[in-house]
C-alpha atoms as a PDB file:
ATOM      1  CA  UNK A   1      39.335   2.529 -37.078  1.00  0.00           C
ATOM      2  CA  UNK A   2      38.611   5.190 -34.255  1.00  0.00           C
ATOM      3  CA  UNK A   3      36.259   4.566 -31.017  1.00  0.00           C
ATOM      4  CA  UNK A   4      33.126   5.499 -31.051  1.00  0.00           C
ATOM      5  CA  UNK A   5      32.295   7.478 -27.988  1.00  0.00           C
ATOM      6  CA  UNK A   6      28.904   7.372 -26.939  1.00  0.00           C
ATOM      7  CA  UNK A   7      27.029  10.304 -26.388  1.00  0.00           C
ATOM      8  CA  UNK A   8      24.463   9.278 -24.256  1.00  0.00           C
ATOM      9  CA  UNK A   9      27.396   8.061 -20.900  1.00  0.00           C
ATOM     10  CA  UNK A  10      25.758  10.416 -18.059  1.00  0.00           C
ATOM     11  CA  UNK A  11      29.138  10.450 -16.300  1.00  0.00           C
ATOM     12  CA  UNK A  12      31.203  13.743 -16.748  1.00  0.00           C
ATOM     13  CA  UNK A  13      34.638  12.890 -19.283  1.00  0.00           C
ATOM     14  CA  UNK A  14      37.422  12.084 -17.208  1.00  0.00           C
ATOM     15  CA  UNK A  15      41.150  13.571 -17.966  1.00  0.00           C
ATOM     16  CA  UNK A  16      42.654  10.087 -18.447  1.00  0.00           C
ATOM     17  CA  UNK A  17      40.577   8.951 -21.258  1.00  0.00           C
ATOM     18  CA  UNK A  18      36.565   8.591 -21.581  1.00  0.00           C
ATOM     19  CA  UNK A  19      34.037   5.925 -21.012  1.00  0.00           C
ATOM     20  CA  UNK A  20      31.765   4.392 -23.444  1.00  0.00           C
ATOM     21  CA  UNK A  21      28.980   1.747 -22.965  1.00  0.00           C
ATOM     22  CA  UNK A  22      29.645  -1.896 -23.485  1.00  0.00           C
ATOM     23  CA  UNK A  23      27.524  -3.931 -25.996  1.00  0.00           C
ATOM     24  CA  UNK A  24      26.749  -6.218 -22.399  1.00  0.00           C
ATOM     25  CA  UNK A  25      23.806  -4.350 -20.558  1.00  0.00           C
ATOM     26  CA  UNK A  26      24.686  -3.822 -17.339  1.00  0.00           C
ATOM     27  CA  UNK A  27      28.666  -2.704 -18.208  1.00  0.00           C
ATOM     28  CA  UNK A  28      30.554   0.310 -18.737  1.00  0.00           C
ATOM     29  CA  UNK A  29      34.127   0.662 -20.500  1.00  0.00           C
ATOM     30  CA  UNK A  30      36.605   3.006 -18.981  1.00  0.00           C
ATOM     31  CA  UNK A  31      39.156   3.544 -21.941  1.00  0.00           C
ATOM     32  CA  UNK A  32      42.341   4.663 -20.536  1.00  0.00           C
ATOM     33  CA  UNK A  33      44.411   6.822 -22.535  1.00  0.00           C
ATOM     34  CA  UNK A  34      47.028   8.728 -19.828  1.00  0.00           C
ATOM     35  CA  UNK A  35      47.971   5.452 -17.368  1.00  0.00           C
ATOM     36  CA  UNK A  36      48.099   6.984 -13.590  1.00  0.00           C
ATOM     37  CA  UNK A  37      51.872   7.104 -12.744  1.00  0.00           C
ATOM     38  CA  UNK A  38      50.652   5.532  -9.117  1.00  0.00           C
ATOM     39  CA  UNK A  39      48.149   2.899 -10.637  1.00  0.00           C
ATOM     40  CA  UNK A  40      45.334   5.021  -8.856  1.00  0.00           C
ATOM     41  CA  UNK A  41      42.447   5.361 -11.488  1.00  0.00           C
ATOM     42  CA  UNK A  42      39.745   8.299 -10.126  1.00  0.00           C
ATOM     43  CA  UNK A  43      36.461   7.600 -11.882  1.00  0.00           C
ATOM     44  CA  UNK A  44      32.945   9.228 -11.490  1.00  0.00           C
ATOM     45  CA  UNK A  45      31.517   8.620  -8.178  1.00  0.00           C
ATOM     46  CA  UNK A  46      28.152   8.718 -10.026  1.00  0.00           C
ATOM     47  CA  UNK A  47      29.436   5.217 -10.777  1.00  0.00           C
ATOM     48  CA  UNK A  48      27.945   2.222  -9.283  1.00  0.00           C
ATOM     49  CA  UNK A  49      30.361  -0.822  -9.593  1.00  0.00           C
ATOM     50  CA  UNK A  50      30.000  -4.498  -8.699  1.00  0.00           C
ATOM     51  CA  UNK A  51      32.829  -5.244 -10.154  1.00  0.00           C
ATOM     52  CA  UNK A  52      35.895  -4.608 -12.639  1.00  0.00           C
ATOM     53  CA  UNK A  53      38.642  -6.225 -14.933  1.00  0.00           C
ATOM     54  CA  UNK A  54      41.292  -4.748 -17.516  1.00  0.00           C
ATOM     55  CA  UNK A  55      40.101  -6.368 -20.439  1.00  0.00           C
ATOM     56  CA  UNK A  56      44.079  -7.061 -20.549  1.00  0.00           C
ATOM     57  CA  UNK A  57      43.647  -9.396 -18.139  1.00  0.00           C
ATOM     58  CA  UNK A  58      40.270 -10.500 -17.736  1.00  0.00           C
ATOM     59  CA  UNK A  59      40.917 -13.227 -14.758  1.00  0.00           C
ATOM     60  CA  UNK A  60      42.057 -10.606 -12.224  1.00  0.00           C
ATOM     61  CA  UNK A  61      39.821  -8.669 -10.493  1.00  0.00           C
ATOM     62  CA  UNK A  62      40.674  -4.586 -10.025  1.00  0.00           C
ATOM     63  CA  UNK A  63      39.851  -3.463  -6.269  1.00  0.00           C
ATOM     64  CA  UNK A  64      37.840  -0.109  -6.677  1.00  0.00           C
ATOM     65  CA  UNK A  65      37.102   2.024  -2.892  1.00  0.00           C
ATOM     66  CA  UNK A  66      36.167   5.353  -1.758  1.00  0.00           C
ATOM     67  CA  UNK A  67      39.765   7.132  -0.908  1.00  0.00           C
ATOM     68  CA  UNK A  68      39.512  10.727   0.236  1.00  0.00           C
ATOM     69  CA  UNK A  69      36.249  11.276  -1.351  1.00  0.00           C
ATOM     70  CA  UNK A  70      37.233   9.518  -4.301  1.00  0.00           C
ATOM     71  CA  UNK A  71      35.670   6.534  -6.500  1.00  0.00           C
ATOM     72  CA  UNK A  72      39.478   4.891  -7.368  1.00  0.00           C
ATOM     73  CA  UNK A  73      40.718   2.159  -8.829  1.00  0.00           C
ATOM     74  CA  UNK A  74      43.643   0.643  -8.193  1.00  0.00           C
ATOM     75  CA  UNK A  75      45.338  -0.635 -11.552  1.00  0.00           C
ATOM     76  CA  UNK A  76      48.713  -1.993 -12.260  1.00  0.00           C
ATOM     77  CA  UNK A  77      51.377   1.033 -11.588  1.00  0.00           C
ATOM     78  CA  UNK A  78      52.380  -0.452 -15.084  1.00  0.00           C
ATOM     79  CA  UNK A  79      50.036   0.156 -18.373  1.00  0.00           C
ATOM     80  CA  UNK A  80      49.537  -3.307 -20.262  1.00  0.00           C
ATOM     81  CA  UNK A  81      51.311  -3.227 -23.210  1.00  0.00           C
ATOM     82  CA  UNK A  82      47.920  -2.524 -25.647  1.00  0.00           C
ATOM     83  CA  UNK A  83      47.702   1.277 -27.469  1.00  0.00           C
ATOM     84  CA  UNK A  84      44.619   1.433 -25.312  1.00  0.00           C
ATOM     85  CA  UNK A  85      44.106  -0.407 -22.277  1.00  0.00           C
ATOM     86  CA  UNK A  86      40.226  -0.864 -21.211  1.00  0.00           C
ATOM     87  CA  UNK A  87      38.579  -1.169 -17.791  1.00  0.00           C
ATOM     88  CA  UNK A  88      35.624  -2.956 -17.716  1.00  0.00           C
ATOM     89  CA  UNK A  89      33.143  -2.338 -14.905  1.00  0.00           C
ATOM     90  CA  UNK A  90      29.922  -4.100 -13.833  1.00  0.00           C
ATOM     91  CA  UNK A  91      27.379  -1.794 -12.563  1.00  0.00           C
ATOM     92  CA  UNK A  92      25.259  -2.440  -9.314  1.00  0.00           C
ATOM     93  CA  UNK A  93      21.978  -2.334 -11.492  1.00  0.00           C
ATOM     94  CA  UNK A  94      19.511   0.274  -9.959  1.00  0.00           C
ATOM     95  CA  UNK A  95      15.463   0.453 -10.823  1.00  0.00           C
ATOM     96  CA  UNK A  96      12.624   2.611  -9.643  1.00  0.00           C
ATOM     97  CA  UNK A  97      11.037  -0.941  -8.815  1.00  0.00           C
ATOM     98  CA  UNK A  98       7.503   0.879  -7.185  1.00  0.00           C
ATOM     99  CA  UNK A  99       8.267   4.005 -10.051  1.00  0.00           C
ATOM    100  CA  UNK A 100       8.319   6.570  -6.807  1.00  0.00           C
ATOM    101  CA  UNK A 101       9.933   8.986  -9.299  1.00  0.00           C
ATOM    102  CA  UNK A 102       6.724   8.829 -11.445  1.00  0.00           C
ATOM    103  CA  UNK A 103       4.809  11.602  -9.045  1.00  0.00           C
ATOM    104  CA  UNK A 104       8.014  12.905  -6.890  1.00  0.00           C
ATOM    105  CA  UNK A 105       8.101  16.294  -9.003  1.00  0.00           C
ATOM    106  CA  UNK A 106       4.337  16.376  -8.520  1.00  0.00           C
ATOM    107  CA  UNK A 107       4.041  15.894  -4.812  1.00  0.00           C
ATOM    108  CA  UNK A 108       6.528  18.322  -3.915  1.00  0.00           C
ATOM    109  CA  UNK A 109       4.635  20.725  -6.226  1.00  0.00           C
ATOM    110  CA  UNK A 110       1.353  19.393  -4.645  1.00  0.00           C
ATOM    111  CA  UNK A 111       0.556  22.512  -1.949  1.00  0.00           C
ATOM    112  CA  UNK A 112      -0.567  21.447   1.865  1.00  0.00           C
ATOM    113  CA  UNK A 113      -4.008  21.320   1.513  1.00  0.00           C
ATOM    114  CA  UNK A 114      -5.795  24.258   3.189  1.00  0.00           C
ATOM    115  CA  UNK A 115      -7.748  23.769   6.442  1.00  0.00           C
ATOM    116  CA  UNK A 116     -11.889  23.202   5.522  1.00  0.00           C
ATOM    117  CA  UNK A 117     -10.008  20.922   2.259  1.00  0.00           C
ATOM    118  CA  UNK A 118     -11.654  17.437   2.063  1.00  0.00           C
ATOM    119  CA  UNK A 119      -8.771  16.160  -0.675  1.00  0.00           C
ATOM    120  CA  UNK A 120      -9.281  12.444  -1.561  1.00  0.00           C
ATOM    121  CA  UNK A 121      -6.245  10.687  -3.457  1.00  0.00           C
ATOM    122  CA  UNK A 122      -7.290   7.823  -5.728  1.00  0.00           C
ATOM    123  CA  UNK A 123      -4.058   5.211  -6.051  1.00  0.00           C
ATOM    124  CA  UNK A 124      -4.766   2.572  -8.432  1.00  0.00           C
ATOM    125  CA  UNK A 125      -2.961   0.452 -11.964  1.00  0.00           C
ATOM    126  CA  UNK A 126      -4.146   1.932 -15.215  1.00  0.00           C
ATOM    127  CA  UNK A 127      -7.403   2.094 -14.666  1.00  0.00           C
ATOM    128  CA  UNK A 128      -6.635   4.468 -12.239  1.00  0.00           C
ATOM    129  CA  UNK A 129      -3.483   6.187 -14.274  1.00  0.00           C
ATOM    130  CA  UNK A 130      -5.627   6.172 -17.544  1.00  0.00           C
ATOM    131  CA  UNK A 131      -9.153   7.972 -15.830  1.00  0.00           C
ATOM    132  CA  UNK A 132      -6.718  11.994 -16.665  1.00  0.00           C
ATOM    133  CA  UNK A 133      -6.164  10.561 -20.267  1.00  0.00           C
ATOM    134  CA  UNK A 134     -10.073   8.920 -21.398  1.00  0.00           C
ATOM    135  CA  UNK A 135     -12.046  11.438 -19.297  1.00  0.00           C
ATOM    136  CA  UNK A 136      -9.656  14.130 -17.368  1.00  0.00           C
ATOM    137  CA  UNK A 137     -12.717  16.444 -16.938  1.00  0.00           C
ATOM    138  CA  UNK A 138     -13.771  14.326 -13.835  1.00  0.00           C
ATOM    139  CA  UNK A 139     -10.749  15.920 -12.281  1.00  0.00           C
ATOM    140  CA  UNK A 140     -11.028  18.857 -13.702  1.00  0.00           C
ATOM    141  CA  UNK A 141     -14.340  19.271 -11.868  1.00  0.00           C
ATOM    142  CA  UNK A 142     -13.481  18.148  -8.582  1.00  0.00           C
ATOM    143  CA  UNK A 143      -9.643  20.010  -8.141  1.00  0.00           C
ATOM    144  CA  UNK A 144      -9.470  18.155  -4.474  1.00  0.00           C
ATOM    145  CA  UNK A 145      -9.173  14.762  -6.119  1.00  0.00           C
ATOM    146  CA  UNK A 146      -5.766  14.078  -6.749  1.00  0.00           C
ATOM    147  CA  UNK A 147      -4.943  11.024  -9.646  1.00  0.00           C
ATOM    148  CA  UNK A 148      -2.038   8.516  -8.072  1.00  0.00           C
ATOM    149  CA  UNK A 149      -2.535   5.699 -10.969  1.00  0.00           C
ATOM    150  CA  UNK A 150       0.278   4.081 -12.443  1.00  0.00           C
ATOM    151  CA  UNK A 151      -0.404   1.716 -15.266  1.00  0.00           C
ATOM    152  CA  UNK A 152       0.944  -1.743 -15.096  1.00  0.00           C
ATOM    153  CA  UNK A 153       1.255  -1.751 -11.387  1.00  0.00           C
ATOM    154  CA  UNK A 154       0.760  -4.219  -8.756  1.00  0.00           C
ATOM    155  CA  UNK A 155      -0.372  -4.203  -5.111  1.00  0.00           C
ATOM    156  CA  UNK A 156       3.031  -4.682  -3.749  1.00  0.00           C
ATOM    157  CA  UNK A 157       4.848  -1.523  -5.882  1.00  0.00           C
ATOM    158  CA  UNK A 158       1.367   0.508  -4.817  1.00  0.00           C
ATOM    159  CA  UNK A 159       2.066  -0.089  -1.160  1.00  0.00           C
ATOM    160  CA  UNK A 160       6.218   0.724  -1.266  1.00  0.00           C
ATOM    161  CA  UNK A 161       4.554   3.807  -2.488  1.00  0.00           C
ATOM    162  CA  UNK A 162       1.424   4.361  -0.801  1.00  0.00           C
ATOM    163  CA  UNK A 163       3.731   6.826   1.928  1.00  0.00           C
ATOM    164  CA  UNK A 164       4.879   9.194  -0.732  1.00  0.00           C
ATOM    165  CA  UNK A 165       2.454   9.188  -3.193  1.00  0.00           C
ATOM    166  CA  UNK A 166      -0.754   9.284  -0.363  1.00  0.00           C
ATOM    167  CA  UNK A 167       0.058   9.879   3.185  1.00  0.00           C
ATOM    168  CA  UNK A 168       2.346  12.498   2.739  1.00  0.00           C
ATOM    169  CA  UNK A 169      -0.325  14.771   0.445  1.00  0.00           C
ATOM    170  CA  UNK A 170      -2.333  14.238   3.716  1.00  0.00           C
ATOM    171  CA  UNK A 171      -5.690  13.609   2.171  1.00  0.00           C
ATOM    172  CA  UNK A 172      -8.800  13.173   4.056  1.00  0.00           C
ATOM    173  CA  UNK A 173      -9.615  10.201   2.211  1.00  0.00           C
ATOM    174  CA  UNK A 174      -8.027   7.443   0.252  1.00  0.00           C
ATOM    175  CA  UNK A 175      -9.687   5.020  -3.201  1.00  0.00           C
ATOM    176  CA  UNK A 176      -7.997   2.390  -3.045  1.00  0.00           C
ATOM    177  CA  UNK A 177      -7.899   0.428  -6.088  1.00  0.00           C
ATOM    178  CA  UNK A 178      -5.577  -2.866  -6.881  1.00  0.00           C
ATOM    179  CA  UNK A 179      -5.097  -6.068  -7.692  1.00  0.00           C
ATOM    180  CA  UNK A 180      -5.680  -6.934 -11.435  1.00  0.00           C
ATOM    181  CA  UNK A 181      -2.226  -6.527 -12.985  1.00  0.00           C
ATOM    182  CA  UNK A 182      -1.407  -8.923  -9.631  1.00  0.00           C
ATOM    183  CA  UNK A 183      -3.572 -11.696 -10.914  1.00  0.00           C
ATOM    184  CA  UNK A 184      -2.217 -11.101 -14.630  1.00  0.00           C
ATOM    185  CA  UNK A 185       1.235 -11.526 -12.863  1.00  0.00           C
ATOM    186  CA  UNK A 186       2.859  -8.999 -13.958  1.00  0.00           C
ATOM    187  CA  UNK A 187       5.655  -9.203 -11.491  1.00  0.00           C
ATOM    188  CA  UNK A 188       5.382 -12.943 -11.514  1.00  0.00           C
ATOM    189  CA  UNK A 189       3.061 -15.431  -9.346  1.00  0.00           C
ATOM    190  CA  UNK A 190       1.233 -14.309  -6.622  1.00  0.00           C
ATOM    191  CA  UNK A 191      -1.386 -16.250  -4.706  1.00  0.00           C
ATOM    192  CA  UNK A 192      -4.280 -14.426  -4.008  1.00  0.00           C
ATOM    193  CA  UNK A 193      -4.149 -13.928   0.128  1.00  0.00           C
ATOM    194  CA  UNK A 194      -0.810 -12.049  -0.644  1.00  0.00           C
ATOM    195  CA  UNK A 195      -2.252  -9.519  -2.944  1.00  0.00           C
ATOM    196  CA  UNK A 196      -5.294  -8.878  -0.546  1.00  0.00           C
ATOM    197  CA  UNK A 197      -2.632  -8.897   2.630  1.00  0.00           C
ATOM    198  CA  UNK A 198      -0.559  -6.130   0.230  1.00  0.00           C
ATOM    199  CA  UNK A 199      -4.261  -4.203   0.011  1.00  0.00           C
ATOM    200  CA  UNK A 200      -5.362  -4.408   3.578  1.00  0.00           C
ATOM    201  CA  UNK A 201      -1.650  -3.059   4.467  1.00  0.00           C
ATOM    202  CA  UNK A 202      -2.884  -0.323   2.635  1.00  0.00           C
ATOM    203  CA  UNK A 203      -5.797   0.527   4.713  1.00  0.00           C
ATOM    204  CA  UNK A 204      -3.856  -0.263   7.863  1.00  0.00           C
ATOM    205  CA  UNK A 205      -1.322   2.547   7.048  1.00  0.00           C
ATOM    206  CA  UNK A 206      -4.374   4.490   5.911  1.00  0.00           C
ATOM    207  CA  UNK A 207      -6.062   4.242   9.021  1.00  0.00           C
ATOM    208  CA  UNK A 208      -3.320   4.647  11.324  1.00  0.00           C
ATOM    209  CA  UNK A 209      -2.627   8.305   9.877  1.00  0.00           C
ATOM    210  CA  UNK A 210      -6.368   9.119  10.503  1.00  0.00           C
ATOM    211  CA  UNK A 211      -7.269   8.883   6.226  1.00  0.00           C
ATOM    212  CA  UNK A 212     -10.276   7.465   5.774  1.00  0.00           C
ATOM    213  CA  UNK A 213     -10.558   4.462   2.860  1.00  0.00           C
ATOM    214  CA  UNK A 214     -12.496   3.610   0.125  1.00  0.00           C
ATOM    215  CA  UNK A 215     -11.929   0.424  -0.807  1.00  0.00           C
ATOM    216  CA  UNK A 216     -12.840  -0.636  -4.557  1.00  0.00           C
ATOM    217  CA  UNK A 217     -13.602  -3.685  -5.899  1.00  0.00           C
ATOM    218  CA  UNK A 218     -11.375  -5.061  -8.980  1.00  0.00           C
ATOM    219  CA  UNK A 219     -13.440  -4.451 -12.050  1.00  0.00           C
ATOM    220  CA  UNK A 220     -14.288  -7.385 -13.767  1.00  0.00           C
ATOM    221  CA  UNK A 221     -11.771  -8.880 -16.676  1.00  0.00           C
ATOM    222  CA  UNK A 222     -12.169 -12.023 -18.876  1.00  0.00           C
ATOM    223  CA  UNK A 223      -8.512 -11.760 -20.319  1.00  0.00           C
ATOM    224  CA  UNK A 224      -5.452  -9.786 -20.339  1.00  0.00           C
ATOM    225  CA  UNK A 225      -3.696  -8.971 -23.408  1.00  0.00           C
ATOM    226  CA  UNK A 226      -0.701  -8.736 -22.607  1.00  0.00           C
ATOM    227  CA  UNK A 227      -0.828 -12.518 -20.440  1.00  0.00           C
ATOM    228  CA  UNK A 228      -3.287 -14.697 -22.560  1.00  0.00           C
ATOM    229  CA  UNK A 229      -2.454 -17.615 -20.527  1.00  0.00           C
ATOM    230  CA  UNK A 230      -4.230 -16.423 -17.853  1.00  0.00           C
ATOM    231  CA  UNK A 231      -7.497 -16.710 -16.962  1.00  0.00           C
ATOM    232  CA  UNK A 232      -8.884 -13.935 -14.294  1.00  0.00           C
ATOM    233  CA  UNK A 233     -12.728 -14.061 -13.953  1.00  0.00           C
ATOM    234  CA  UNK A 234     -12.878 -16.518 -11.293  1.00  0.00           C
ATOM    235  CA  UNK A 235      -9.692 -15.404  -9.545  1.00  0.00           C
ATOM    236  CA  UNK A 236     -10.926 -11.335  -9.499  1.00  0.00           C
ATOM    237  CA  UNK A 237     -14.505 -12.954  -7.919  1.00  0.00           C
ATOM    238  CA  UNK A 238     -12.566 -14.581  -5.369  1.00  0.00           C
ATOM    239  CA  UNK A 239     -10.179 -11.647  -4.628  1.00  0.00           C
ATOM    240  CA  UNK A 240     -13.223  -9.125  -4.703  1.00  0.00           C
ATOM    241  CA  UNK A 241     -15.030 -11.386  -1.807  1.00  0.00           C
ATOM    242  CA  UNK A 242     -11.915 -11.085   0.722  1.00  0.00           C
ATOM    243  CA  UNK A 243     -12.079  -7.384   0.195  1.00  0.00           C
ATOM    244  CA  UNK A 244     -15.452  -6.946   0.577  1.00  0.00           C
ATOM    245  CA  UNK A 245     -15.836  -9.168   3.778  1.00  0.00           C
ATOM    246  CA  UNK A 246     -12.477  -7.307   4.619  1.00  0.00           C
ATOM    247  CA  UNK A 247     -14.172  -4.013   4.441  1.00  0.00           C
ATOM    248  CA  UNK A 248     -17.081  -5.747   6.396  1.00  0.00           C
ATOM    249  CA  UNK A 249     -15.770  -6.721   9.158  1.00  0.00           C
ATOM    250  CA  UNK A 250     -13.323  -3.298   9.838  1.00  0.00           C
ATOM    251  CA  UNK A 251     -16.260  -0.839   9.329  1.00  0.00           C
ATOM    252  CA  UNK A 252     -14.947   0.975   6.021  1.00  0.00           C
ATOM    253  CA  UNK A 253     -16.600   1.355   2.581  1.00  0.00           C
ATOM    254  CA  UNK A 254     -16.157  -1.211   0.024  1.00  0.00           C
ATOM    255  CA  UNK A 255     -16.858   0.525  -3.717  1.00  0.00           C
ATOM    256  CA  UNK A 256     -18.831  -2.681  -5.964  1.00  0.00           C
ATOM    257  CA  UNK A 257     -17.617  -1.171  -9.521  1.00  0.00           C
ATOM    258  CA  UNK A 258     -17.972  -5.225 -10.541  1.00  0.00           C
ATOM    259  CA  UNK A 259     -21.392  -5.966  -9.969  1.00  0.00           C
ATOM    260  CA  UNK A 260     -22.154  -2.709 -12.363  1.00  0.00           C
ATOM    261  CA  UNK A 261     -20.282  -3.485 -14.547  1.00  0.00           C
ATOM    262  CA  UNK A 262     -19.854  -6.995 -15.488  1.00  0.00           C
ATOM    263  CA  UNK A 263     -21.661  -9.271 -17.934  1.00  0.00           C
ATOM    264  CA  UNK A 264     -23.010 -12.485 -18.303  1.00  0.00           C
ATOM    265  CA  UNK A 265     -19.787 -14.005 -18.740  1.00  0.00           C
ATOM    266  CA  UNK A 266     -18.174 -12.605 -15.984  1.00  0.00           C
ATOM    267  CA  UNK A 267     -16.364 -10.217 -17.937  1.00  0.00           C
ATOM    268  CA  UNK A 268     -16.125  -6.432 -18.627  1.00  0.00           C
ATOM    269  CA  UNK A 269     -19.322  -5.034 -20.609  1.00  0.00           C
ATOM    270  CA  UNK A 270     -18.250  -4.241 -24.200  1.00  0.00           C
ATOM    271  CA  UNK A 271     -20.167  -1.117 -23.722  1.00  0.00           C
ATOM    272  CA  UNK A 272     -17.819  -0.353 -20.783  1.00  0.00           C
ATOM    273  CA  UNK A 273     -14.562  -0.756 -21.816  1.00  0.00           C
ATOM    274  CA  UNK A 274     -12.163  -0.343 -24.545  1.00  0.00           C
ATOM    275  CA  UNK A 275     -10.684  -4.070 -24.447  1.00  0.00           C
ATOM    276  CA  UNK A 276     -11.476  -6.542 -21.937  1.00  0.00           C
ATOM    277  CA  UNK A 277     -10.080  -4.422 -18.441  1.00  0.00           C
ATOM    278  CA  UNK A 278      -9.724  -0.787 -19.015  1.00  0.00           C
ATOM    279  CA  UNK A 279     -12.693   1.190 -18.835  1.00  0.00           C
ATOM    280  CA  UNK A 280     -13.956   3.288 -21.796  1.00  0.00           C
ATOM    281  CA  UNK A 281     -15.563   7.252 -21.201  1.00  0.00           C
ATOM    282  CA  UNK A 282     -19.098   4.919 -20.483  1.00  0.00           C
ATOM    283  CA  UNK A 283     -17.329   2.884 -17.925  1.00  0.00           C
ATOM    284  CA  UNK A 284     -15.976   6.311 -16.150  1.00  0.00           C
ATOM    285  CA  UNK A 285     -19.324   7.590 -16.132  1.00  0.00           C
ATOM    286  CA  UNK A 286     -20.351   4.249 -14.579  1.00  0.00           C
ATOM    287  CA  UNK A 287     -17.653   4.612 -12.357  1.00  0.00           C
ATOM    288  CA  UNK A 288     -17.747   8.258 -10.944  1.00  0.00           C
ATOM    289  CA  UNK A 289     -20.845   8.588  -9.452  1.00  0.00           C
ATOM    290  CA  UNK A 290     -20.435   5.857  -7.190  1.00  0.00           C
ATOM    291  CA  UNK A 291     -17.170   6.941  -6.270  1.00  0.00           C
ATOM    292  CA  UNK A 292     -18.392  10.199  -5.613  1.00  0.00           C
ATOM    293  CA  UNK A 293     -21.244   9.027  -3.897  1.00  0.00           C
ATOM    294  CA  UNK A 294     -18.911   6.814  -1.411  1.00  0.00           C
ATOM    295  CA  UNK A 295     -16.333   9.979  -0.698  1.00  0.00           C
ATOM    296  CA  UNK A 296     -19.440  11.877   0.223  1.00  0.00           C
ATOM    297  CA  UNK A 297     -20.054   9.281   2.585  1.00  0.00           C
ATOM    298  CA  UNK A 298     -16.856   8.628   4.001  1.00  0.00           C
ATOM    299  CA  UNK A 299     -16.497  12.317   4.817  1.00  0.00           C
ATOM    300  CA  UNK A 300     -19.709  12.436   7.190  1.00  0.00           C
END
């Protein structure tokens, strides 16, 4: 039976043989047809390895360095005796942890805005992210406001990108919205001073590059699909008081989405949202003229 070659390897096919990926995540297999004469193996310097072992002889590690420019590994000068001897690598694993890839293309297109140009950037989770999909014509209408959202998102990814993806597009004035997919611990546990120290590093970078802040409140949530175990009501109550005597005490506008738009059981109104967190078109319409009314004020 023949190998399979994978079609989807983003590394350019080497002269010696090809690579495919291993069944492992995390692994690639260099399969080594033509053995180099000095032992020196060049592979793609796209390549990230950690590590790397002829399957031949899976106890001895293969030493892999930059030489001249080149990603090389330095093999046996003599082939094992198999038909087809096999170099398997361990990739460094690599991830877009914040997602500052998500708006990169975006930004750059994103032109400097022009002098009199009072552009506000809203940088938020999905409720944020989701406000183009369920009712894009808020944006539509106001073509200063720029949409930063990224669904899923905590306060810690939003401030590793809160230089790119806000500062940088030099607004006059930042909505700053966080700290729900933190209590749902999405990247794991989290107590509650850390994700409002995350959001008041926010405003502190904010501030210091002369971008005024809006600071919202977390909108109210009695569950979270996707974490049932937790419960948030209480926690978002608590987390919405340090922001709000945050805002308080440093002179900059706190935005009370909650207290519109929560119900008796300290949850989203059913009216307002399309499952227990993310707003519905209602809950924008809720939601935009009191963020438009607090830009209008921050500006003066």
């Amino acid at each position: 039976m023949g190998i399979g070659f994978s079609q989807t390897i983003p590394f350019e096919k080497p002269n010696w043989g090809a690579y495919t990926q291993d069944g492992e995540d995390g692994f690639l297999l260099a399969h080594i047809f033509i053995w180099p004469e000095d032992g020196k193996l060049v592979l793609d310097r796209a390549i990230k390895p950690r590590e790397a072992r002829l399957l031949s002889d899976p106890d001895k590690k293969i030493k892999i360095r930059l030489v001249d420019g080149k990603l090389t590994a330095f093999l046996p000068k003599k082939a094992p005796l198999e038909q087809v001897s096999v170099l398997k690598i361990q990739l460094t694993l690599t991830e877009d942890w914040a997602n500052l890839e998500r708006y990169s293309q975006a930004n750059a297109e994103l032109k400097a805005p022009i002098k009199k140009e009072n552009r506000v950037v809203f940088i938020g989770n999905s409720i944020t992210d989701n406000w183009d999909r369920d009712h894009v014509v808020f944006f539509q209408d106001n073509p200063n406001y720029v949409n930063r959202g990224i669904s899923g998102q905590t306060s810690a990814q939003m401030l590793l990108r809160f230089r790119p993806d806000v500062i940088e597009l030099k607004p006059k004035v930042v909505v700053i919205s966080a700290g729900t997919n933190d209590i749902a611990g999405n990247r794991g546990y989290i107590e509650l001073d850390r994700i409002a120290g995350n959001i008041f590093s926010m405003v502190e970078l904010a501030k210091a590059n002369n971008i005024k802040v809006i600071l919202a409140s977390v909108l109210p949530a009695s569950s979270y699909s996707w974490s049932p175990s937790i419960e948030p009501a209480d926690k978002i109550i608590e987390l919405n008081t340090l922001l709000k005597a945050y805002a308080k005490r440093n002179k900059i506008i706190y935005l009370d989405y909650y207290t519109a738009m929560v119900n008796n059981e300290k949850g989203l109104k059913q009216e307002l949202g399309r499952d227990t967190v993310h707003p519905n078109v209602d809950g924008y319409l809720i939601m935009e003229p009191m963020v438009k009314a607090a830009i209008s004020k921050a500006l003066k």
